[in-house]
C-alpha atoms as a PDB file:
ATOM      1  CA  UNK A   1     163.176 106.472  93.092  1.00  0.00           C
ATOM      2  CA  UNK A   2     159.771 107.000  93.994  1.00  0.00           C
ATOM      3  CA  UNK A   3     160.002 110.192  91.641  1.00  0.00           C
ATOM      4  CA  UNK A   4     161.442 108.727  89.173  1.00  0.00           C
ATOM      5  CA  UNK A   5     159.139 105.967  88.755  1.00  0.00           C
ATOM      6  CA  UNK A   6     156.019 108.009  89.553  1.00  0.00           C
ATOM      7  CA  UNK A   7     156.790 110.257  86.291  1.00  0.00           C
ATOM      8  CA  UNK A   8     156.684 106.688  84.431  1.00  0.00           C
ATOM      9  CA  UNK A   9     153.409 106.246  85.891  1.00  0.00           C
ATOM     10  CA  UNK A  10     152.262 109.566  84.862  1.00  0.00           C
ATOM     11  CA  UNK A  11     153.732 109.502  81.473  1.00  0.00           C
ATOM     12  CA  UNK A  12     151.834 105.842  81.108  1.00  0.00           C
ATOM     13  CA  UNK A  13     148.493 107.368  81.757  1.00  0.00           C
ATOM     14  CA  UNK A  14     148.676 110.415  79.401  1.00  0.00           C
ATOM     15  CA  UNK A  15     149.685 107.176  76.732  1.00  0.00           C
ATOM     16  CA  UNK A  16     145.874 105.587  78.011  1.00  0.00           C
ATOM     17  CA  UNK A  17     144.217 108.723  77.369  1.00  0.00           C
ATOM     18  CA  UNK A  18     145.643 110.168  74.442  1.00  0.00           C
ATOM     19  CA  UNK A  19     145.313 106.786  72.545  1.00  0.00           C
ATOM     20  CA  UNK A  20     141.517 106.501  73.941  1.00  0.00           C
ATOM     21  CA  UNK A  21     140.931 109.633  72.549  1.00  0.00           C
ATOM     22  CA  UNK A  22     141.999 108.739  69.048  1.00  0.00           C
ATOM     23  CA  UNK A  23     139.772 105.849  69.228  1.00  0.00           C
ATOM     24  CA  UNK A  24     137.250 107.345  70.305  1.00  0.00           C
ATOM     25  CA  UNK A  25     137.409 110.655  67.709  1.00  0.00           C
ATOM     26  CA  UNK A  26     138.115 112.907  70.647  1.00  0.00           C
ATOM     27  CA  UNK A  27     141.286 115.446  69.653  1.00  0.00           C
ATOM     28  CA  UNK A  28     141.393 117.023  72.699  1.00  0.00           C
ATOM     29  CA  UNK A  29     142.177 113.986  74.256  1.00  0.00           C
ATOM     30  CA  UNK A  30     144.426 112.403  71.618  1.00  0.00           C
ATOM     31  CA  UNK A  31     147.073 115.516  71.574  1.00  0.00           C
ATOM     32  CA  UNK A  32     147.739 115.134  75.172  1.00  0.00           C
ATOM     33  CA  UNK A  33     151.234 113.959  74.617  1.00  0.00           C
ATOM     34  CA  UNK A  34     151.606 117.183  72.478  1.00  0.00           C
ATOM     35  CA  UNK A  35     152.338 118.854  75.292  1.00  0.00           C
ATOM     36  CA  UNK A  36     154.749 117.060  76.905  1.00  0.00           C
ATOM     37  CA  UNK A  37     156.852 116.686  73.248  1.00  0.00           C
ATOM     38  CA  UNK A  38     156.285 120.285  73.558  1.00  0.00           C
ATOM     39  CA  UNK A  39     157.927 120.905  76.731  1.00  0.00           C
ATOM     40  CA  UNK A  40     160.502 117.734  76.313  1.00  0.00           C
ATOM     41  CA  UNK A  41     161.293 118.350  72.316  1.00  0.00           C
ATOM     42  CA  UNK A  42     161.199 114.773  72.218  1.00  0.00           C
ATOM     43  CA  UNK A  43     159.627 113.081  69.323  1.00  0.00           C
ATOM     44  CA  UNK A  44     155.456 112.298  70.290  1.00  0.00           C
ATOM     45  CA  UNK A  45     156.164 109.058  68.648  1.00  0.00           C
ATOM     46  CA  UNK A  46     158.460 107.848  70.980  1.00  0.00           C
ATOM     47  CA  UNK A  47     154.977 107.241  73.482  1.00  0.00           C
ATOM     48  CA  UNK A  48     153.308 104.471  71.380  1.00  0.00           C
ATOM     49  CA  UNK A  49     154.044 101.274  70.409  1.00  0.00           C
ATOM     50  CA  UNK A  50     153.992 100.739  66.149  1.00  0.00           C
ATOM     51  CA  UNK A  51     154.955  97.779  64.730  1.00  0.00           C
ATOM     52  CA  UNK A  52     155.174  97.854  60.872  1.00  0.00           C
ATOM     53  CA  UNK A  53     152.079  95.932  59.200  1.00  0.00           C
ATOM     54  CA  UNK A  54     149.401  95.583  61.918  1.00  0.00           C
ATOM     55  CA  UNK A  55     146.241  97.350  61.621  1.00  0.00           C
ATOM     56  CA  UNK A  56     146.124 100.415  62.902  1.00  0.00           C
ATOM     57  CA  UNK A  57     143.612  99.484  65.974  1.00  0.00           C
ATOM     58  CA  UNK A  58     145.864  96.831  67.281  1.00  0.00           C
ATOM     59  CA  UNK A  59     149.131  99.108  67.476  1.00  0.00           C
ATOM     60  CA  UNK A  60     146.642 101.206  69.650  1.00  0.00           C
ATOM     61  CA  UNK A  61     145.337  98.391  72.033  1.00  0.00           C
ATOM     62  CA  UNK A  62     148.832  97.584  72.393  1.00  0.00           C
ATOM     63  CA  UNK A  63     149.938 101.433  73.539  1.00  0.00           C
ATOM     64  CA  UNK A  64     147.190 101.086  75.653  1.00  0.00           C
ATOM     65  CA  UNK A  65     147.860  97.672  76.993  1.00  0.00           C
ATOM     66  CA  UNK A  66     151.736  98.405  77.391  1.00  0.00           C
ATOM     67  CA  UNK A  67     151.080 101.543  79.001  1.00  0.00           C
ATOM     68  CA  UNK A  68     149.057  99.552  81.771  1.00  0.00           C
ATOM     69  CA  UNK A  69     151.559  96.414  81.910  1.00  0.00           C
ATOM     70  CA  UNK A  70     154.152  99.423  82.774  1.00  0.00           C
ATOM     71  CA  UNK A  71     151.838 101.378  85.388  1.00  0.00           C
ATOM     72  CA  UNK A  72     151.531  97.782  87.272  1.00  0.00           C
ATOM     73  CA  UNK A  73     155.123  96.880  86.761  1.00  0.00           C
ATOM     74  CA  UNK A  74     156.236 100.761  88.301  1.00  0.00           C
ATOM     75  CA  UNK A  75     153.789  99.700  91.093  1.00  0.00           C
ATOM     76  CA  UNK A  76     155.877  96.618  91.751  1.00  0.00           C
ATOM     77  CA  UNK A  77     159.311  98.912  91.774  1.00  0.00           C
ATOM     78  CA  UNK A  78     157.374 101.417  94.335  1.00  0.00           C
ATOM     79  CA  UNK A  79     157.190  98.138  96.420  1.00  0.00           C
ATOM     80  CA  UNK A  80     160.652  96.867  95.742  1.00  0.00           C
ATOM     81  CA  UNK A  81     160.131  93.392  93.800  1.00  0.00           C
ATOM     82  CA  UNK A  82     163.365  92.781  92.215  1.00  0.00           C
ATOM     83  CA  UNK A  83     161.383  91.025  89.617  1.00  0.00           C
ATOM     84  CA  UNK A  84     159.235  93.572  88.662  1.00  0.00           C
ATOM     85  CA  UNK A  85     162.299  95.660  88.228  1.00  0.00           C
ATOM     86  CA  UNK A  86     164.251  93.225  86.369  1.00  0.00           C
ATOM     87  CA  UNK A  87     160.909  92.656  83.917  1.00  0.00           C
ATOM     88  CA  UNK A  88     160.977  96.226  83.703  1.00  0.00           C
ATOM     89  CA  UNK A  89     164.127  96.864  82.473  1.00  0.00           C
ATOM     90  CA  UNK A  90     163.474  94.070  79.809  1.00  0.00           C
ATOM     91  CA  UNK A  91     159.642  95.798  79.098  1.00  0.00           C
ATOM     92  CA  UNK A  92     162.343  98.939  77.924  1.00  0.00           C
ATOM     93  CA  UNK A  93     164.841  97.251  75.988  1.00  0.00           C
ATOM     94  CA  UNK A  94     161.813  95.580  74.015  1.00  0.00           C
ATOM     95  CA  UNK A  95     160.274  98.968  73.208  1.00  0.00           C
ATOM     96  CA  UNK A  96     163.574 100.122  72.357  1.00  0.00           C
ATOM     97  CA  UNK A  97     163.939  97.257  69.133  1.00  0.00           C
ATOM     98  CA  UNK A  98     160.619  97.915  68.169  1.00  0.00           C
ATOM     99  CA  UNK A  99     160.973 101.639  67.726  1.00  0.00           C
ATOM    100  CA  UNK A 100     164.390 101.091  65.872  1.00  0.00           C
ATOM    101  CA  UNK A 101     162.639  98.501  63.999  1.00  0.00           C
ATOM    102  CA  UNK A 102     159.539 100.242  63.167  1.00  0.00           C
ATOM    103  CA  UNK A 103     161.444 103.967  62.351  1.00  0.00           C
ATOM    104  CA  UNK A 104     164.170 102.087  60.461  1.00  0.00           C
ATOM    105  CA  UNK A 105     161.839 100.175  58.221  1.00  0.00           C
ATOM    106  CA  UNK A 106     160.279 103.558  57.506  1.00  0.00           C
ATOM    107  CA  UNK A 107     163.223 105.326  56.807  1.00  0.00           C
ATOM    108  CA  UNK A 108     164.520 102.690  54.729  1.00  0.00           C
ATOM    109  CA  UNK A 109     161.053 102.598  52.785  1.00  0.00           C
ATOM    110  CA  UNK A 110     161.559 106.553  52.049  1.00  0.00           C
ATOM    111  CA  UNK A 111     165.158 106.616  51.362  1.00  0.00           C
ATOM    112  CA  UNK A 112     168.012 104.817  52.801  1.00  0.00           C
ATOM    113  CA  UNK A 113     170.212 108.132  52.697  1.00  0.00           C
ATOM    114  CA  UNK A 114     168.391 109.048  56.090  1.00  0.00           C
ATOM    115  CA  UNK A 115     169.297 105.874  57.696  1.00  0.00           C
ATOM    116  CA  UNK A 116     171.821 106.988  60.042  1.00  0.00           C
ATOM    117  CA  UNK A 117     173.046 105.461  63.609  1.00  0.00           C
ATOM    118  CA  UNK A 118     172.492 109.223  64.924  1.00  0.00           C
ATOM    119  CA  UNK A 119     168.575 108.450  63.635  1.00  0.00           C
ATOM    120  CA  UNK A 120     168.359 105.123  65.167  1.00  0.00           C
ATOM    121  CA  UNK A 121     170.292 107.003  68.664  1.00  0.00           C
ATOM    122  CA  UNK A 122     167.663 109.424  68.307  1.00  0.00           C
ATOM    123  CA  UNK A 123     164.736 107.316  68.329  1.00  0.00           C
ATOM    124  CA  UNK A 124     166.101 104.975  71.082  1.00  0.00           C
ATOM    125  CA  UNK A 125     167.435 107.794  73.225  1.00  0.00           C
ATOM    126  CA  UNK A 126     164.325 108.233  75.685  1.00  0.00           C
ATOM    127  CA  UNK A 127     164.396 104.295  76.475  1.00  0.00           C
ATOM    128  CA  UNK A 128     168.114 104.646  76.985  1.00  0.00           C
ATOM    129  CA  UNK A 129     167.581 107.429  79.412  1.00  0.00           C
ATOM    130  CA  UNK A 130     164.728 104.894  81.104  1.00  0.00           C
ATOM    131  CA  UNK A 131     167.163 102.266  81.208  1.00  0.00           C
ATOM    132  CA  UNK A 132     170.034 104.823  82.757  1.00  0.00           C
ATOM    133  CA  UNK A 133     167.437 106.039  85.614  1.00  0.00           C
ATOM    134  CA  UNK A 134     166.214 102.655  86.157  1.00  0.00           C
ATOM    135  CA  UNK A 135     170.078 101.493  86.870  1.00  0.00           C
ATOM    136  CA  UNK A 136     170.763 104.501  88.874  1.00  0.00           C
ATOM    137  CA  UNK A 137     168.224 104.051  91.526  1.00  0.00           C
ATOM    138  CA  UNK A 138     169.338 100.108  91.264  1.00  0.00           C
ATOM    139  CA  UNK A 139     172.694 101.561  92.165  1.00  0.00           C
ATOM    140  CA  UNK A 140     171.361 103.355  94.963  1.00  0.00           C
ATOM    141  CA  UNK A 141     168.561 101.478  96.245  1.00  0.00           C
ATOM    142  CA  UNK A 142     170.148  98.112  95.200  1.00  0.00           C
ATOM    143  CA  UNK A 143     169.854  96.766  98.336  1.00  0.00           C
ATOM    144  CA  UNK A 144     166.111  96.513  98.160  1.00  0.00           C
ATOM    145  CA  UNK A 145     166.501  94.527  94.997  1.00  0.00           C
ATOM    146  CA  UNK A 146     168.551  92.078  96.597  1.00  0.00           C
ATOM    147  CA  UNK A 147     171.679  93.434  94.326  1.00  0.00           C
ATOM    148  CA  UNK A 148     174.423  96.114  95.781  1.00  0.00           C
ATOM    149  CA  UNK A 149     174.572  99.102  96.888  1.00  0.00           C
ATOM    150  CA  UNK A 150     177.495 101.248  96.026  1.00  0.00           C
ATOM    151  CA  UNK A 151     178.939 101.472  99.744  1.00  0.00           C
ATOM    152  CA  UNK A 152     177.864  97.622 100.253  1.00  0.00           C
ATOM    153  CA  UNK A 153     180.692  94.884 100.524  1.00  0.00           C
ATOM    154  CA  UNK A 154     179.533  91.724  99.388  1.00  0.00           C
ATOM    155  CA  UNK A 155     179.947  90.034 102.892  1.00  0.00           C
ATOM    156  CA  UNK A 156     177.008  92.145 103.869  1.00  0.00           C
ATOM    157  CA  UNK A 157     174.806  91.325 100.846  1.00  0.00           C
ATOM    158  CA  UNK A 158     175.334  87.242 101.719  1.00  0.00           C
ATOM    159  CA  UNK A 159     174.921  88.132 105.413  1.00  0.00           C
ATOM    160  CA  UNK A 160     171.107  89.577 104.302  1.00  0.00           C
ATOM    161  CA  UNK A 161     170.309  87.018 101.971  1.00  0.00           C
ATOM    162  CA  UNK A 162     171.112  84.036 104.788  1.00  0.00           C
ATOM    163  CA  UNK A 163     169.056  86.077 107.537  1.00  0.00           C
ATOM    164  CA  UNK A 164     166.072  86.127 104.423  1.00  0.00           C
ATOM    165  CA  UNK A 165     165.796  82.622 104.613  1.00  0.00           C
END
């Protein structure tokens, strides 16, 4: 878990830095996530939010803003608050309908011959695999959450909820 979630954490400050640098005119800084598309082969736009018809500034003071709202929710998993998981989990599936949303809008503006579920898979795939690690190590570490773990009969979870209070 801790791994897992410090790689978020890692991948969240890169998004503050690279999107500081394009602010600020600085290309060294704003092609840091070049690298990791590089060694991933994932798309570099899957790091920053874009919605469709905001100014260009505020889609990057919200990258920015996300990317810290994520670092402080990861913090809260590290620590085991169930609700900073659970708020989590809904931070991904948000980021997840606005990159369908914004991709599909622009593939739809280009041509809607390119609109294909395999593109909208595509672009939702690294939030998937978020959302797939995130359930794993609830899966394993469930009991921290207050949820199940997989060799956990429910007896045991109600037993350490009563003792709780």
């Amino acid at each position: 878990m801790i791994a897992v979630v410090s790689l978020f954490i890692v991948i969240s400050v890169i998004m503050i830095i690279s999107r500081t640098g394009v602010i600020l005119g600085n290309m060294g800084l704003a092609n840091m996530t070049v690298y990791f598309t590089l060694v991933t082969g994932l798309s570099n736009s899957i790091f920053f939010v874009h919605i469709p018809g905001l100014p260009v500034i505020f889609n990057h003071a919200i990258t920015i803003a996300a990317a810290i709202f994520q670092i402080i929710l990861c913090i809260g998993i590290l620590k085991l608050k169930i609700r900073a998981f659970k708020i989590y989990a809904g931070l991904i599936a948000v980021r997840c309908a606005i990159q369908i949303i914004s991709v599909s809008g622009a593939i739809i503006a280009s041509s809607a011959l390119y609109f294909t579920p395999a593109t909208v898979f595509y672009t939702a795939l690294p939030f998937i695999l978020k959302g797939i690690l995130l359930f794993i190590i609830y899966i394993i570490d469930g009991k921290h959450f207050g949820g199940f773990a997989i060799n956990e009969p429910a007896s045991a979870i109600m037993a350490r909820k009563r003792s709780v209070k």
